[in-house]
Protein backbone atom coordinates (compact mmCIF):
# COMPACT_ATOMS: atom_id res chain seq x y z
CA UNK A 1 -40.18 10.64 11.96
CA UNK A 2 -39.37 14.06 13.07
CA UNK A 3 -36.75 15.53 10.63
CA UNK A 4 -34.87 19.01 11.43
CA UNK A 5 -35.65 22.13 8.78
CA UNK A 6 -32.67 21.77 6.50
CA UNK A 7 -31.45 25.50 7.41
CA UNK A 8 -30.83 24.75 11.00
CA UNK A 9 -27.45 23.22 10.68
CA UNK A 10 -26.31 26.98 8.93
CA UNK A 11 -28.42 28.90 11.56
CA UNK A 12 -26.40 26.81 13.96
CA UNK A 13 -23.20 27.76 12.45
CA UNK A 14 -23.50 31.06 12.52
CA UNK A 15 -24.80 31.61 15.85
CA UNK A 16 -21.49 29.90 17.23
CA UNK A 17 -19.66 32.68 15.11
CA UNK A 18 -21.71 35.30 16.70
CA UNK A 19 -21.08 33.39 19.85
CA UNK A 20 -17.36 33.01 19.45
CA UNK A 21 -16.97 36.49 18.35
CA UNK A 22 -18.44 37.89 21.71
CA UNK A 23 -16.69 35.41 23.81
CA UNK A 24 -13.32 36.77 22.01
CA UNK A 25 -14.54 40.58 22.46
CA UNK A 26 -15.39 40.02 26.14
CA UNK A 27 -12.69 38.00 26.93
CA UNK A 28 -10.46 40.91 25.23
CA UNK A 29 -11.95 43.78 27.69
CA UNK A 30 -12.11 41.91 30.64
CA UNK A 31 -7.63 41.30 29.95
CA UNK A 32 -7.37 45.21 29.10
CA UNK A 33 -9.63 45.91 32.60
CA UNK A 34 -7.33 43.67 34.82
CA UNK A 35 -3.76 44.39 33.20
CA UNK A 36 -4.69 47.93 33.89
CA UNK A 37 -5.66 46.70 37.43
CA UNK A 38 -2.85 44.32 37.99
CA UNK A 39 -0.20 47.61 37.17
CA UNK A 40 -2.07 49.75 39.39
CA UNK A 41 -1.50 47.74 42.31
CA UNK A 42 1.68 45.52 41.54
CA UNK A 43 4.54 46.74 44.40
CA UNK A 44 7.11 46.51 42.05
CA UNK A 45 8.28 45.80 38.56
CA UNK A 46 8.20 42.79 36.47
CA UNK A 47 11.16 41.68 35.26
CA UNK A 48 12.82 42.79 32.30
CA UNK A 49 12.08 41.41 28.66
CA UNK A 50 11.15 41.75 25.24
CA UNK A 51 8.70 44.59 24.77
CA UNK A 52 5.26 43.48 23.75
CA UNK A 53 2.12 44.74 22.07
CA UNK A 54 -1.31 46.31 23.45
CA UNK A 55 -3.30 43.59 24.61
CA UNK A 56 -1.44 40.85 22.95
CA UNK A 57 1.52 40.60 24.51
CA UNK A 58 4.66 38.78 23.33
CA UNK A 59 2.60 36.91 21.66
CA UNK A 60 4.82 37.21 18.38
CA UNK A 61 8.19 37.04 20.34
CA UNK A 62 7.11 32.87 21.70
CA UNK A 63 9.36 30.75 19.75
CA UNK A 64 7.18 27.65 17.34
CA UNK A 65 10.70 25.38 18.59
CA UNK A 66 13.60 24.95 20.84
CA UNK A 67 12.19 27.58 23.22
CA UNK A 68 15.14 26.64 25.56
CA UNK A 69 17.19 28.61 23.19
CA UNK A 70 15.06 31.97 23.22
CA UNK A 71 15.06 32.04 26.71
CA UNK A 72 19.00 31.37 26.53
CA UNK A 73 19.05 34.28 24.31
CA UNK A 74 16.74 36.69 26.44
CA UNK A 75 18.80 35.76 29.42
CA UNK A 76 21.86 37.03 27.99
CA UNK A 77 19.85 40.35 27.36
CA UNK A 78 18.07 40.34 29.79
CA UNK A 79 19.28 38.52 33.07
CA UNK A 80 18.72 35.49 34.55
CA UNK A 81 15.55 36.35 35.33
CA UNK A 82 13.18 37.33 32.35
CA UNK A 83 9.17 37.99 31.63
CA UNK A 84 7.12 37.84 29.23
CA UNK A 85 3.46 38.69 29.02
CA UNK A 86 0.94 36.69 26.54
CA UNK A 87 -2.42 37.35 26.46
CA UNK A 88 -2.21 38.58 30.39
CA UNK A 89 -0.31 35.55 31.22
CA UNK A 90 2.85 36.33 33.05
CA UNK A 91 5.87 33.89 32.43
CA UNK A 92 8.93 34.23 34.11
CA UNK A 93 11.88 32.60 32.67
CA UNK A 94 14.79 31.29 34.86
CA UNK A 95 17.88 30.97 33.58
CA UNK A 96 20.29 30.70 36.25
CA UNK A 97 20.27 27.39 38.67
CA UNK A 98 20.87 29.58 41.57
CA UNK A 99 17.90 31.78 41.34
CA UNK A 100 15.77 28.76 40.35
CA UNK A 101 17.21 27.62 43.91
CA UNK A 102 15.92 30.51 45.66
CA UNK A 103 13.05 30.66 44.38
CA UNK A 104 11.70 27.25 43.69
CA UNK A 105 13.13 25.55 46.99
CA UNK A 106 13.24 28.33 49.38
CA UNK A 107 9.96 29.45 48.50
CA UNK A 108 8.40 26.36 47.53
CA UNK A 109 5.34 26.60 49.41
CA UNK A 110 3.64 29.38 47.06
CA UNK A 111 6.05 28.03 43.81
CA UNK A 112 4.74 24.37 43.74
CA UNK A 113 1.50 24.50 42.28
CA UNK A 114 1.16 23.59 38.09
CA UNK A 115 -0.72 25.93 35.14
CA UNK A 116 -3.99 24.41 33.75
CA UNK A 117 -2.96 23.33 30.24
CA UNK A 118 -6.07 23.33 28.26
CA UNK A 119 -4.73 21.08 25.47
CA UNK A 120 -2.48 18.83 26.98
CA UNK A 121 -3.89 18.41 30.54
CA UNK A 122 -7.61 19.09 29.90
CA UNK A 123 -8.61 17.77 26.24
CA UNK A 124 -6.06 15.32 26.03
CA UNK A 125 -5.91 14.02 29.58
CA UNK A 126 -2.85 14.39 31.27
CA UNK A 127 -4.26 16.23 34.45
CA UNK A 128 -4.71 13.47 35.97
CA UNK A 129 -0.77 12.70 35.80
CA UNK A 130 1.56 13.33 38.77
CA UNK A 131 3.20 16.00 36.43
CA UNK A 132 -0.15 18.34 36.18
CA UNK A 133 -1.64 17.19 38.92
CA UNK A 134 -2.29 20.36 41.09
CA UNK A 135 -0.56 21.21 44.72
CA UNK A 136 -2.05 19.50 47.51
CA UNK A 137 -3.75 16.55 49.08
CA UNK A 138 -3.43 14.40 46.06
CA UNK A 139 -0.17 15.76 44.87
CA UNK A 140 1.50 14.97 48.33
CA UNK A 141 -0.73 11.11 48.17
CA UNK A 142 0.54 10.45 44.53
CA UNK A 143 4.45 11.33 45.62
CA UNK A 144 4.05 9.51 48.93
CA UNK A 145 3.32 6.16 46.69
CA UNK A 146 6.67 6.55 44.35
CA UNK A 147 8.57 7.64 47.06
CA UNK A 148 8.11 4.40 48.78
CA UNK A 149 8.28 2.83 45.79
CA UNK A 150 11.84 3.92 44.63
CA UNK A 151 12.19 7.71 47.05
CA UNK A 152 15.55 5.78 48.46
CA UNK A 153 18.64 3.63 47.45
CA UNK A 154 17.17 0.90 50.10
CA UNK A 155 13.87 0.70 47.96
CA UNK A 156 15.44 1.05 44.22
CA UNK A 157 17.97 -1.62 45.32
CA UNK A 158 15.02 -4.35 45.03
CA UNK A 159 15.27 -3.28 41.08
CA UNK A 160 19.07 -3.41 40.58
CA UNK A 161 18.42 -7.17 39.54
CA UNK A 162 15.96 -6.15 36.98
CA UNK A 163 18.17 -3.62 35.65
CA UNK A 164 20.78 -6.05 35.31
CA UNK A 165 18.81 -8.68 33.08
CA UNK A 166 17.37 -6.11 31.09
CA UNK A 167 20.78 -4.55 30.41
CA UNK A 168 22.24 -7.71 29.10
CA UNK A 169 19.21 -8.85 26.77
CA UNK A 170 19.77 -4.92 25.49
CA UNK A 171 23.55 -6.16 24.67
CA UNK A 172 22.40 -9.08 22.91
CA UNK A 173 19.99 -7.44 20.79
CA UNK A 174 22.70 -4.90 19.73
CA UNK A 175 24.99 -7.47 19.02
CA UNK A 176 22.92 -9.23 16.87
CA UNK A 177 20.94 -5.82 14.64
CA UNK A 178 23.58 -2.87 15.73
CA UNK A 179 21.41 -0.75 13.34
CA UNK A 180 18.43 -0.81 15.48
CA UNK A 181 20.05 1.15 18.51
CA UNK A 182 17.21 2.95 19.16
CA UNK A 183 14.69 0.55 19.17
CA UNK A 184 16.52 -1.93 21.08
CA UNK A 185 16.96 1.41 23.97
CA UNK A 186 13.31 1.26 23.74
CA UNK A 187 12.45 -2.12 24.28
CA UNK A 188 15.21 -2.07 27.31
CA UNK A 189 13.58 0.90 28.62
CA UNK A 190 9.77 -0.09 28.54
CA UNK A 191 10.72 -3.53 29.81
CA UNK A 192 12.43 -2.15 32.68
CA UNK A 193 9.16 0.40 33.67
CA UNK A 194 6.48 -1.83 33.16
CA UNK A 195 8.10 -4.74 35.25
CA UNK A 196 8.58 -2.25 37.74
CA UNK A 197 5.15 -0.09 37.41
CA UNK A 198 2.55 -3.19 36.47
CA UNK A 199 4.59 -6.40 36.38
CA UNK A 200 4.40 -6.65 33.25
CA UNK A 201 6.92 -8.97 31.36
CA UNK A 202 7.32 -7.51 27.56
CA UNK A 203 7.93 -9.51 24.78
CA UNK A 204 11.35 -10.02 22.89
CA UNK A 205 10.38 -8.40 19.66
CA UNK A 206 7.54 -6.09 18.81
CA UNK A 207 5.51 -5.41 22.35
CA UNK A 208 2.12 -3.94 22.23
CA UNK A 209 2.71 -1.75 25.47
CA UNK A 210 5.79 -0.45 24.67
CA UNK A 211 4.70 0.37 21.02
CA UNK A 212 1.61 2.76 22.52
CA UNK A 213 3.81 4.47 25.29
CA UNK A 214 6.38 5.41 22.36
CA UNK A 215 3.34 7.15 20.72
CA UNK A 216 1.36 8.74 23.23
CA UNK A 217 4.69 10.23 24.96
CA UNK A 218 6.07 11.87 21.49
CA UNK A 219 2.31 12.89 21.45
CA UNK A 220 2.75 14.28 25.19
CA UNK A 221 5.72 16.24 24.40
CA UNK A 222 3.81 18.21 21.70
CA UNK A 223 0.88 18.57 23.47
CA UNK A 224 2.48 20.23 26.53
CA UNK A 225 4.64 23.01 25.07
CA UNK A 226 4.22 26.15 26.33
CA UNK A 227 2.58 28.43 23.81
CA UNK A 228 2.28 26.02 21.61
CA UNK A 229 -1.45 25.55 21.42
CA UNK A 230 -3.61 29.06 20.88
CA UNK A 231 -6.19 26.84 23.50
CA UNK A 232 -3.72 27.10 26.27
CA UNK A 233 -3.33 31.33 25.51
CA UNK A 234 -7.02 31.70 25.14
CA UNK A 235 -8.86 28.94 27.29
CA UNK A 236 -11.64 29.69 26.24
CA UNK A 237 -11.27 27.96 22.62
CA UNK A 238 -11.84 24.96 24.29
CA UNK A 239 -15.72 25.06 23.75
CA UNK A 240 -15.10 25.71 20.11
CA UNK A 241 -16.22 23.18 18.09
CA UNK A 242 -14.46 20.40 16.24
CA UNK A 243 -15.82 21.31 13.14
CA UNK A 244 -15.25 25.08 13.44
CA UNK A 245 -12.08 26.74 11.23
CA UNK A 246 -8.80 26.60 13.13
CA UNK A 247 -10.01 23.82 15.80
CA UNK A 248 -8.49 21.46 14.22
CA UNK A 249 -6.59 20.78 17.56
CA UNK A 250 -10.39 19.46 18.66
CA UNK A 251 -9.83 16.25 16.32
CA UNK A 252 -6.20 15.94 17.19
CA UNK A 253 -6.86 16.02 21.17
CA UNK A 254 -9.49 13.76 21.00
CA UNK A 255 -6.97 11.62 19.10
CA UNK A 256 -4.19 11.95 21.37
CA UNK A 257 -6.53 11.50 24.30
CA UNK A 258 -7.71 8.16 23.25
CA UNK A 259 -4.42 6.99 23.20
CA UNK A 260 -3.56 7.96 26.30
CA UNK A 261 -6.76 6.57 27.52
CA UNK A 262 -5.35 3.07 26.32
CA UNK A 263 -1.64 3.36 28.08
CA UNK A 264 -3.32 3.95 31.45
CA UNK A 265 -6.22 1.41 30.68
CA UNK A 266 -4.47 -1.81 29.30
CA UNK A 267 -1.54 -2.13 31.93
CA UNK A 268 -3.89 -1.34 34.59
CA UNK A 269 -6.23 -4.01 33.33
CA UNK A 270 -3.32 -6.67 33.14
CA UNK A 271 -2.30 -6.02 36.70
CA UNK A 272 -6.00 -6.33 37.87
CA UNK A 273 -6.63 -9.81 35.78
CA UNK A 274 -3.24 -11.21 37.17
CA UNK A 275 -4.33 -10.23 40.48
CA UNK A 276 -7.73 -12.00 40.17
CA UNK A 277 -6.05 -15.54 38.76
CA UNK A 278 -3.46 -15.06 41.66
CA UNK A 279 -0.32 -14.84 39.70
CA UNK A 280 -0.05 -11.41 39.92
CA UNK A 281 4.45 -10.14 40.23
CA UNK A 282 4.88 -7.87 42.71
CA UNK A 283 4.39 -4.41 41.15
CA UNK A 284 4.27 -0.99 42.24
CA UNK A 285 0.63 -1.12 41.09
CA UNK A 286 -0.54 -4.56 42.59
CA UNK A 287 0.94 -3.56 45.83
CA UNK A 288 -1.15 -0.64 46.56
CA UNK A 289 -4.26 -2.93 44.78
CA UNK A 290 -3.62 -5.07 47.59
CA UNK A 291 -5.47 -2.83 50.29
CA UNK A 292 -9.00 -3.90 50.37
CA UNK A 293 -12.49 -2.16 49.94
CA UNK A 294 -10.70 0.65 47.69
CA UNK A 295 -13.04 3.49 46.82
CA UNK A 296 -13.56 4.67 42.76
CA UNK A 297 -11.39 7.64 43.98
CA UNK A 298 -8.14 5.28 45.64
CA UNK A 299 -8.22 2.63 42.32
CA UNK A 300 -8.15 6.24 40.14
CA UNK A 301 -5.34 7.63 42.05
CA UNK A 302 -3.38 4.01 41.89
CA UNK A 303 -4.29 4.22 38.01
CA UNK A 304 -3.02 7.55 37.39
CA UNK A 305 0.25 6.93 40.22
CA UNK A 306 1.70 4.01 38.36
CA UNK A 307 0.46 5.89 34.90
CA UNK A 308 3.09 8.81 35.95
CA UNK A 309 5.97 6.51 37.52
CA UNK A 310 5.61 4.65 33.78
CA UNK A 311 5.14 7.55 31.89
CA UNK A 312 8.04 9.38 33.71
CA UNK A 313 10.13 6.86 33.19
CA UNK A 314 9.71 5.38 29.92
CA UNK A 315 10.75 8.28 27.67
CA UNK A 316 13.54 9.99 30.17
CA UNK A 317 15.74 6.76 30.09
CA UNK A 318 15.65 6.45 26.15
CA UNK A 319 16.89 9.89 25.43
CA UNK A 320 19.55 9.80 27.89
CA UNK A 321 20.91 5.95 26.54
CA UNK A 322 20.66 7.66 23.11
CA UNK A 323 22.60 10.54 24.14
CA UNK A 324 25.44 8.05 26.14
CA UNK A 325 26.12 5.71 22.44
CA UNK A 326 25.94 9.57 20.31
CA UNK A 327 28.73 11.05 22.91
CA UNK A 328 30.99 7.61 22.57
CA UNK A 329 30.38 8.37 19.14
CA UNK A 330 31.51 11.91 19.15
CA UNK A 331 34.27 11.65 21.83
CA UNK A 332 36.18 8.37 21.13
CA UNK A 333 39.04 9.64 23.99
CA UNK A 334 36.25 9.52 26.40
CA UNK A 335 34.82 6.10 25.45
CA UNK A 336 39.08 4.71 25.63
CA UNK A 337 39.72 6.02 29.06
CA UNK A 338 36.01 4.79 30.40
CA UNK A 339 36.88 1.28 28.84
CA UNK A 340 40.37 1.21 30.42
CA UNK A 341 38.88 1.57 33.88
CA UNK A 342 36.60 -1.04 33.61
CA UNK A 343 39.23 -3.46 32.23
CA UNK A 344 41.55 -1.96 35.10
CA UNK A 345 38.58 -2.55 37.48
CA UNK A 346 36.29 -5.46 36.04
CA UNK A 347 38.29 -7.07 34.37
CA UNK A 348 37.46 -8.72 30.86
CA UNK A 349 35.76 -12.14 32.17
CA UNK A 350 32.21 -10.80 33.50
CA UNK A 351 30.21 -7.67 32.57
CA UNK A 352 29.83 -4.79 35.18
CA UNK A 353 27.22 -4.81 37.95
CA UNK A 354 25.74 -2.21 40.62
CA UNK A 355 28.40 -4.05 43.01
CA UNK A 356 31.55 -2.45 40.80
CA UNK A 357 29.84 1.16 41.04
CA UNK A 358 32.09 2.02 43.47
CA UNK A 359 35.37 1.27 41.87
CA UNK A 360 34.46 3.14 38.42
CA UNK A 361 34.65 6.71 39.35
CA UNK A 362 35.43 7.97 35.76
CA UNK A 363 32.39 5.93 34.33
CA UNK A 364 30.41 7.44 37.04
CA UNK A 365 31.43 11.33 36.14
CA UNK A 366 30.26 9.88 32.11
CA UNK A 367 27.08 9.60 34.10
CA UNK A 368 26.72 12.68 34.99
CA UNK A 369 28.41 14.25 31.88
CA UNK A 370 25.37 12.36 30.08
CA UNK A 371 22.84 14.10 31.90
CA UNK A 372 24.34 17.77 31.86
CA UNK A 373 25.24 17.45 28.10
CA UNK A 374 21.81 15.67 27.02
CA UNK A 375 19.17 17.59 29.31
CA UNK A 376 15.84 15.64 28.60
CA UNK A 377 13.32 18.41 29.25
CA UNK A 378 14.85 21.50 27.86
CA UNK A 379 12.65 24.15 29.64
CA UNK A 380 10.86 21.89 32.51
CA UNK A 381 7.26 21.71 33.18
CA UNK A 382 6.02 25.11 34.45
CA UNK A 383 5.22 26.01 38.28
CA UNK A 384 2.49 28.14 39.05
CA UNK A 385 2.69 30.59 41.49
CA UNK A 386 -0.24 30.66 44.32
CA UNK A 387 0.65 34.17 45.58
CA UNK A 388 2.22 37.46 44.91
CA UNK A 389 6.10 37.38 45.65
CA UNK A 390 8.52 40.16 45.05
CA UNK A 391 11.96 38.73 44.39
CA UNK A 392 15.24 40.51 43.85
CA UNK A 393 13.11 43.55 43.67
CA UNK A 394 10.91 42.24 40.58
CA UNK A 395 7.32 41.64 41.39
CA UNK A 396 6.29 37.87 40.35
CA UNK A 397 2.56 37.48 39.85
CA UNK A 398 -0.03 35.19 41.81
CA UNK A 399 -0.81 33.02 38.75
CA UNK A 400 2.70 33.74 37.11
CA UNK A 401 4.24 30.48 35.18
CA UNK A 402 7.41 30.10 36.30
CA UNK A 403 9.81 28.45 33.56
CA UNK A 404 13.08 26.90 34.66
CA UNK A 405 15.91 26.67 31.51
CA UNK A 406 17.73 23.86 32.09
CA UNK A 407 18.84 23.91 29.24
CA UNK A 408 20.36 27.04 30.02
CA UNK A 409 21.73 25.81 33.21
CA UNK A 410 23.76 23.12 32.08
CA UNK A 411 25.04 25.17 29.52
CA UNK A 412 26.11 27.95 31.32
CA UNK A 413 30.15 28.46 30.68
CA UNK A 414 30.89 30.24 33.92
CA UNK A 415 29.65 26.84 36.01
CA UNK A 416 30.78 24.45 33.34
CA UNK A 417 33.50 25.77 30.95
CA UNK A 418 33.88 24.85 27.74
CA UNK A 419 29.96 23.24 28.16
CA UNK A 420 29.40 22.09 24.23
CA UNK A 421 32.40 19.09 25.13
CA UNK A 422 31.28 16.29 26.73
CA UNK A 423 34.25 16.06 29.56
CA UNK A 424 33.76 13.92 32.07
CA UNK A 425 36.33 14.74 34.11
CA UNK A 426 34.54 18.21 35.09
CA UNK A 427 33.34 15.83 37.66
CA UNK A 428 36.46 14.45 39.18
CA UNK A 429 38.36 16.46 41.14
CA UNK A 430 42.64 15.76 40.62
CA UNK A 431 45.05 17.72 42.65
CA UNK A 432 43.08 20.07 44.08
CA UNK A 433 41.16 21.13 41.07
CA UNK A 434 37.60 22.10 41.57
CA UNK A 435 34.55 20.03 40.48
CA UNK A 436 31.93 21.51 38.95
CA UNK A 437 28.48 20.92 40.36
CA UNK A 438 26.40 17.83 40.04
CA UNK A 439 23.87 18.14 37.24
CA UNK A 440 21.44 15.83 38.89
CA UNK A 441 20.61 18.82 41.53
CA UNK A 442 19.07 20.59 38.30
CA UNK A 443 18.05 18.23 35.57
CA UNK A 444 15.17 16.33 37.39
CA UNK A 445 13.90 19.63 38.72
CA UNK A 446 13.38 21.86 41.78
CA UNK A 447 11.41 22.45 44.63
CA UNK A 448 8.61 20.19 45.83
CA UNK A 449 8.06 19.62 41.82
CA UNK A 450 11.36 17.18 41.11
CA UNK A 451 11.50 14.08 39.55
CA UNK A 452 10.55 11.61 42.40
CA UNK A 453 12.45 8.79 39.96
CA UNK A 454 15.42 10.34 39.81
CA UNK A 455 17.20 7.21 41.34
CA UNK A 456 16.07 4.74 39.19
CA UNK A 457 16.80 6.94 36.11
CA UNK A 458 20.52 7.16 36.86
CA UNK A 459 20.90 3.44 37.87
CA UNK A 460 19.69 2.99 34.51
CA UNK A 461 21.94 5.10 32.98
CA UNK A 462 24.79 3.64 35.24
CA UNK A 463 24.14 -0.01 34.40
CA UNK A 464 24.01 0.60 30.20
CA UNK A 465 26.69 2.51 30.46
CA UNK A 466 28.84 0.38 32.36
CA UNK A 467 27.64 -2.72 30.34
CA UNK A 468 28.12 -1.30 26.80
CA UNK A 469 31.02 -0.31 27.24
CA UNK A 470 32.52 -3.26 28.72
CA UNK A 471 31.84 -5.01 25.55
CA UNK A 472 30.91 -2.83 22.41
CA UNK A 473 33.57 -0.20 20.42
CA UNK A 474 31.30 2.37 19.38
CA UNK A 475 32.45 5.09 16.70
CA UNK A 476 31.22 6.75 13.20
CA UNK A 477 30.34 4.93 10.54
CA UNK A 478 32.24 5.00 7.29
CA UNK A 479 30.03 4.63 3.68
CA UNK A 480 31.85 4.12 0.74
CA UNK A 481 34.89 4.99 2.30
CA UNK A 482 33.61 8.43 4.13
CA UNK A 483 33.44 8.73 7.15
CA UNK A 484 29.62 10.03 8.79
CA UNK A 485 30.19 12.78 10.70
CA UNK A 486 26.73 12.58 13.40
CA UNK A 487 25.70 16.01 14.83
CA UNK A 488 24.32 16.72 18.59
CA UNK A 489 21.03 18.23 17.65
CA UNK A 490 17.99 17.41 19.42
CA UNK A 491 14.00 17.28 19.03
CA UNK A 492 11.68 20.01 19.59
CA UNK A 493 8.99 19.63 22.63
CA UNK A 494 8.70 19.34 26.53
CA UNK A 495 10.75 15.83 26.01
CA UNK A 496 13.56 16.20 23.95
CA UNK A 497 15.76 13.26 22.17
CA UNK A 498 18.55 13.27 20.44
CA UNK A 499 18.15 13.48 16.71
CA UNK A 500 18.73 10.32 15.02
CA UNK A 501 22.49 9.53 14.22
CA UNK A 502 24.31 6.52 12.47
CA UNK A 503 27.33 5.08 14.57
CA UNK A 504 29.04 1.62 14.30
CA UNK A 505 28.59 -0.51 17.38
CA UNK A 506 31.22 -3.74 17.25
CA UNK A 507 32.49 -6.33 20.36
CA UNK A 508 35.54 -5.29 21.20
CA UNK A 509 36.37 -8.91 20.91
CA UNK A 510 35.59 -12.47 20.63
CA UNK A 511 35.52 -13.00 24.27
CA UNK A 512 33.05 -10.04 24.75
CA UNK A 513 30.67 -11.36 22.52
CA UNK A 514 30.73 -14.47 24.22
CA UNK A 515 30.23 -12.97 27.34
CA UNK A 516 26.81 -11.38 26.08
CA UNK A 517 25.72 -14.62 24.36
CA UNK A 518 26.90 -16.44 28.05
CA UNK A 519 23.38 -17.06 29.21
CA UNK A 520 20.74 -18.01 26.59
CA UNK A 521 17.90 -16.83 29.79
CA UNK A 522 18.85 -13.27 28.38
């Protein structure tokens, strides 16, 4: 048997230092050589921001949490368009919904494209996702398949039905373990996605599938931070060994990327075995299975399609039912007046459907109050720009990352006053008064790069909403004769959630917890 000298392992070792070290030095003098390039022949100047250091950048100034509320900050300071520099890598931070207009929409044909995200896309494995997924051929394939899938109110009106069921056995399980809130928004939400996505039918209590997706996505939202892996600065620490000091991130992708491996693996594989023993649902997935003689490169793209609608909207829908029972919570005078109109509208002998959607117009402005006061992704995914641009007389990179605040947006007092209250009647305009704009033209995105499920999201929103509120009082919790007071804080990462909150959650009556016990089916 052939056995290696016992010194090669430490020979080994320190050639990768010596490596490494001259990777880092060149890497160093070729930024210096084109930053000095890139100011020699920019038109115009960036735009304002903190000042950074030689070579480095701003690298000190990126915020480790809540970078929504750093940009906020340099925005005030700044304008509403900032830039920072780290490591050579422009970012320009958007604060203002108008600019984010012009740019993103107006000039979406050079602001469309996505950053390479060494830890998130490439170790862990989301660049195959509609969300990373470059500008182009497949991009424009990938949102061609959701958008006939749900791109319409015709084609999301095939899942009202779903919605419906799914929002009832919700009520029940509330009804019966009010402490489990979350959970039970969980269950409602995967249920809803993966009948939808793979035709999948998830079980009443603990479900495999749903279990993974809550773990891989709270593992997507850290791995897709800006800034917050050194890898995505300095790309080249992706060849860095597992093993080596400070690559810890190595073990942790490969990890995260296993488990991602087995969300877009195991539904696929259900879909493709129910297919085969002819039983299959129609699904989003076994619909475009149905084409014969698929190539390797079609089934991948089907994979990774129905992977995005599920991932997409799995995680979205949670935090924004979360945020809905912590506002009733908060704002008791809101909850009253939503329940009156129901009642008024309803009436007390059924639960609400999509058919009543019309008649609730102050339910409908809670809606949208839900999604301005509760913005799920905080600072949006970056856009990458493809050329050079000069806008409002700031020059704006070809490879700039272009970061839209949302956060920022929504909380911007001069489009919605008073924006820390949740007010629902911003939306509803009453003797002439002005309503303040939708927050559904800036919470799902902009540009070529929004959310193609923003439809189904808010008819899932709608349809809890309406439904909970028919039948449950919801307010704080009293412990030993205190009362709990919760706090709107939320979660760090690209997906934030509220932080968890106690409330009490009661049927307003006898004859609304019969009507969510009225059919044993749900």
């Amino acid at each position: 048997m052939f056995v290696l000298p016992h010194y090669i392992p430490y020979v080994t070792g320190i050639m990768t230092i010596i490596s490494i070290s001259k990777l880092l030095l060149t890497f160093l003098s070729l930024l210096l050589l084109r930053t000095l390039v890139q100011r020699w022949r920019q038109p115009a100047a960036l735009p304002p921001g903190p000042k950074g250091l030689p070579l480095i950048g701003n690298i000190l100034d990126m915020p480790t949490e809540k970078e929504w509320l750093t940009f906020a900050r340099w925005g005030e300071k700044w304008g509403d368009i900032t830039s920072v520099n780290v490591f050579g890598q422009t970012l320009i931070i958007l604060n203002s919904a108008k600019v984010a207009t012009e740019m993103l929409e107006k000039k979406s044909s050079i602001y469309s494209d996505r950053p390479t995200l060494q830890m998130g896309g490439e170790l862990v494995g989301w660049k195959n996702a509609l969300v990373f997924i470059p500008y182009g051929d497949r991009f424009r394939r990938f949102r061609r398949y959701i958008h006939q899938a749900m791109g319409n109110n015709g084609a999301v009106s095939q899942y009202l039905p779903l919605e419906e069921i799914e929002a009832h056995r919700f009520l029940r399980r509330v009804l019966d373990e009010p402490e489990d809130l979350s959970l039970h928004i969980r269950k409602m939400s995967g249920a809803i996605i993966l009948r939808i996505t793979h035709g999948y039918e998830t079980r009443w209590n603990d479900d495999p599938l749903v279990e993974l997706a809550d773990k891989v996505l709270e593992q997507f939202s850290l791995a897709t931070v800006p800034g917050a892996f050194m890898v995505d600065l300095i790309p080249a620490l992706c060849h860095v060994p597992s093993w080596f000091p400070g690559a810890g991130f190595q073990k942790l992708a490969a990890s995260w990327s296993a488990g991602l491996s087995g969300m877009v693996e195991r539904p696929y594989t259900f879909v493709k075995r129910q297919m085969s023993d002819g039983i299959a649902p129609i699904s989003f997935a076994s619909t475009l299975l149905e084409t014969e003689s698929l190539s390797n490169e079609e089934e991948l793209d089907i994979k990774w399609s129905a992977l995005s609608l599920y991932a997409g909207g799995f995680d979205t829908t949670v935090s924004t039912i979360y945020a809905l029972f912590l506002a009733m919570t908060l704002y008791p005078d809101v909850l009253k007046k939503a329940q009156a109109e129901i009642d008024a509208m309803v009436g007390n002998d059924r639960l609400p459907t999509f058919s009543d959607r019309d008649e609730l117009p102050y339910v409908n402005a809670l809606v949208k109050e839900v999604h301005r006061w509760n913005v799920v992704v905080p600072s949006s995914i970056p856009h990458r720009v493809t050329q050079d641009d000069v806008h409002a007389g700031y020059f704006i990179p070809k490879g700039s990352l272009v970061i839209t605040n949302i956060w920022k947006m929504t909380r911007n007092p001069a489009v919605y006053p008073d924006p820390e209250r949740f007010d629902p009647s911003r939306f509803i305009s009453s003797e002439g008064g002005i309503v303040q704009p939708d927050p559904l033209e800036v919470c799902f995105g902009f540009g070529r790069r929004i959310c193609p499920g923003i439809l189904l999201a808010d008819a899932s929103l709608f349809i809890s909403c309406a439904t909970s509120l028919a039948v449950f009082d919801i307010s704080k919790c009293v412990v030993d004769g205190v009362v709990v007071e919760p706090k709107h804080e939320n979660t760090s990462g690209t997906l934030s959630h509220p932080k968890p909150f106690k409330c009490s959650i009661k049927p307003r009556s006898h004859k609304a917890a019969s009507l969510i016990k009225i059919d044993e089916n749900y």
